[in-house]
Protein backbone atom coordinates (compact mmCIF):
# COMPACT_ATOMS: atom_id res chain seq x y z
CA UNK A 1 40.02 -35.36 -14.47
CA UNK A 2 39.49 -31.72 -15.62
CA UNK A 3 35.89 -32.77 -17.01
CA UNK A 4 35.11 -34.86 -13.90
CA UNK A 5 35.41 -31.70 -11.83
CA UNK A 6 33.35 -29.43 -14.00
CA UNK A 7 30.54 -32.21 -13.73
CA UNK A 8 30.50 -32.00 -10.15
CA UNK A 9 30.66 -28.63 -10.06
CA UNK A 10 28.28 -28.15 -12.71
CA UNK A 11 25.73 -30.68 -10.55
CA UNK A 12 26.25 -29.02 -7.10
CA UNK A 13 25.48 -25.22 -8.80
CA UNK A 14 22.15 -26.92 -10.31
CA UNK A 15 21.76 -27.87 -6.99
CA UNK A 16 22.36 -25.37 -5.02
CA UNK A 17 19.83 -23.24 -7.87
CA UNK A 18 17.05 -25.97 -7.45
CA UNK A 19 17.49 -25.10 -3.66
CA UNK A 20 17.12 -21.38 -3.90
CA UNK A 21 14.16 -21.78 -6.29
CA UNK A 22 12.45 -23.90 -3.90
CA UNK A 23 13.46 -21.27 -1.12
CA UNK A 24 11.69 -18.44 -3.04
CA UNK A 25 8.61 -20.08 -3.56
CA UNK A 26 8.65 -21.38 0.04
CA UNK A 27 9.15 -17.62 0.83
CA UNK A 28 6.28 -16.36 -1.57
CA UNK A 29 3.99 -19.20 -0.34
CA UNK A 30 4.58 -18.36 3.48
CA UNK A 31 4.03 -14.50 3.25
CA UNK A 32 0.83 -14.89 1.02
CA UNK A 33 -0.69 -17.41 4.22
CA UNK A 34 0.21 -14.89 6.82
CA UNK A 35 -1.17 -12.06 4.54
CA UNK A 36 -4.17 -14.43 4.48
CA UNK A 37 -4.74 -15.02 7.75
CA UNK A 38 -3.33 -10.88 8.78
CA UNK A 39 -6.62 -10.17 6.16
CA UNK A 40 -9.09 -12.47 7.89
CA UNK A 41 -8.21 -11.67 11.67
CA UNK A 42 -8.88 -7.93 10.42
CA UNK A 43 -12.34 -8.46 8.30
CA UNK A 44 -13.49 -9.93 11.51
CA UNK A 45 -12.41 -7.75 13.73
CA UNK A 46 -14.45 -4.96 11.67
CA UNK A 47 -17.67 -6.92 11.78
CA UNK A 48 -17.25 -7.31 15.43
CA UNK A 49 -16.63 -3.21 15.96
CA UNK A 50 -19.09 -2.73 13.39
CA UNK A 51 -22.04 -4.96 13.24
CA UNK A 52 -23.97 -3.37 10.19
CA UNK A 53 -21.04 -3.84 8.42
CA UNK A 54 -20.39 -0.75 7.25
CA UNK A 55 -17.34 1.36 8.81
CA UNK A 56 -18.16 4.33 7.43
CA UNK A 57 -18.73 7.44 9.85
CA UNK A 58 -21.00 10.04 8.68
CA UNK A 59 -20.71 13.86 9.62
CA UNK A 60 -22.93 16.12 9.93
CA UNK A 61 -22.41 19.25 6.82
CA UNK A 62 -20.79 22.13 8.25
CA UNK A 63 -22.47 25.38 7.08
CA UNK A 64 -20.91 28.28 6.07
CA UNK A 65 -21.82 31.86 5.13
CA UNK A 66 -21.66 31.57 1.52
CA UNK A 67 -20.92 35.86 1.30
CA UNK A 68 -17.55 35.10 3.61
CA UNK A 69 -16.50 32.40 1.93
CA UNK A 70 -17.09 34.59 -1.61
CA UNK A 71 -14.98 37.50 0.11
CA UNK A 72 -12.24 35.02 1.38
CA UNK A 73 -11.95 33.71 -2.56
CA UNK A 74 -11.57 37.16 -3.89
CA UNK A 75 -9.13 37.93 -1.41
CA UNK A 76 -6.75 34.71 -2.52
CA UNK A 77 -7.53 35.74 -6.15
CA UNK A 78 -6.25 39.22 -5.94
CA UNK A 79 -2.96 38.24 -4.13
CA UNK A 80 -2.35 35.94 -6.50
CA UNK A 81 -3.16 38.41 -9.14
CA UNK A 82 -0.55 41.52 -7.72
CA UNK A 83 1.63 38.28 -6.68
CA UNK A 84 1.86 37.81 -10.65
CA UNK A 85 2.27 41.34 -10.96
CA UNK A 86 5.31 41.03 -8.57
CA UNK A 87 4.40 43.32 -6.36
């Protein structure tokens, strides 16, 4: 009777892992379709925003005084300089 029970029981454990295998692919499968379709709703949503297709925004260069921005790296490099110092 002893071995009767531990075949059931070893048949409804195989089971019950068949089921929870099938579960995680089901799970895997699922979340790569809505990444799929999440992807797809956004690509077109870009080429309707963006009809070129590029989404790239370009900036016009900022332009600095090349003597202030000398001074301001001299000034950093001699407080880190007495900061090594420890003064």
């Amino acid at each position: 009777m002893i071995i009767i029970v531990a075949k059931k029981l070893r048949y409804r454990v195989i089971q019950v892992l068949r089921m929870l295998f099938a579960l995680a692919i089901l799970i895997v499968l699922v979340a790569q379709l809505i990444n799929t379709i999440k992807s797809a709703g956004i690509s077109k949503e870009l080429n309707n925003r963006y009809p070129g297709g590029s989404s790239i925004k370009v900036e016009q260069e900022v332009i600095t005084d090349r003597e202030e921005h000398k001074n301001t790296l001299d000034k950093l490099l001699e407080k880190l300089k007495a900061y090594h110092r420890g003064q």
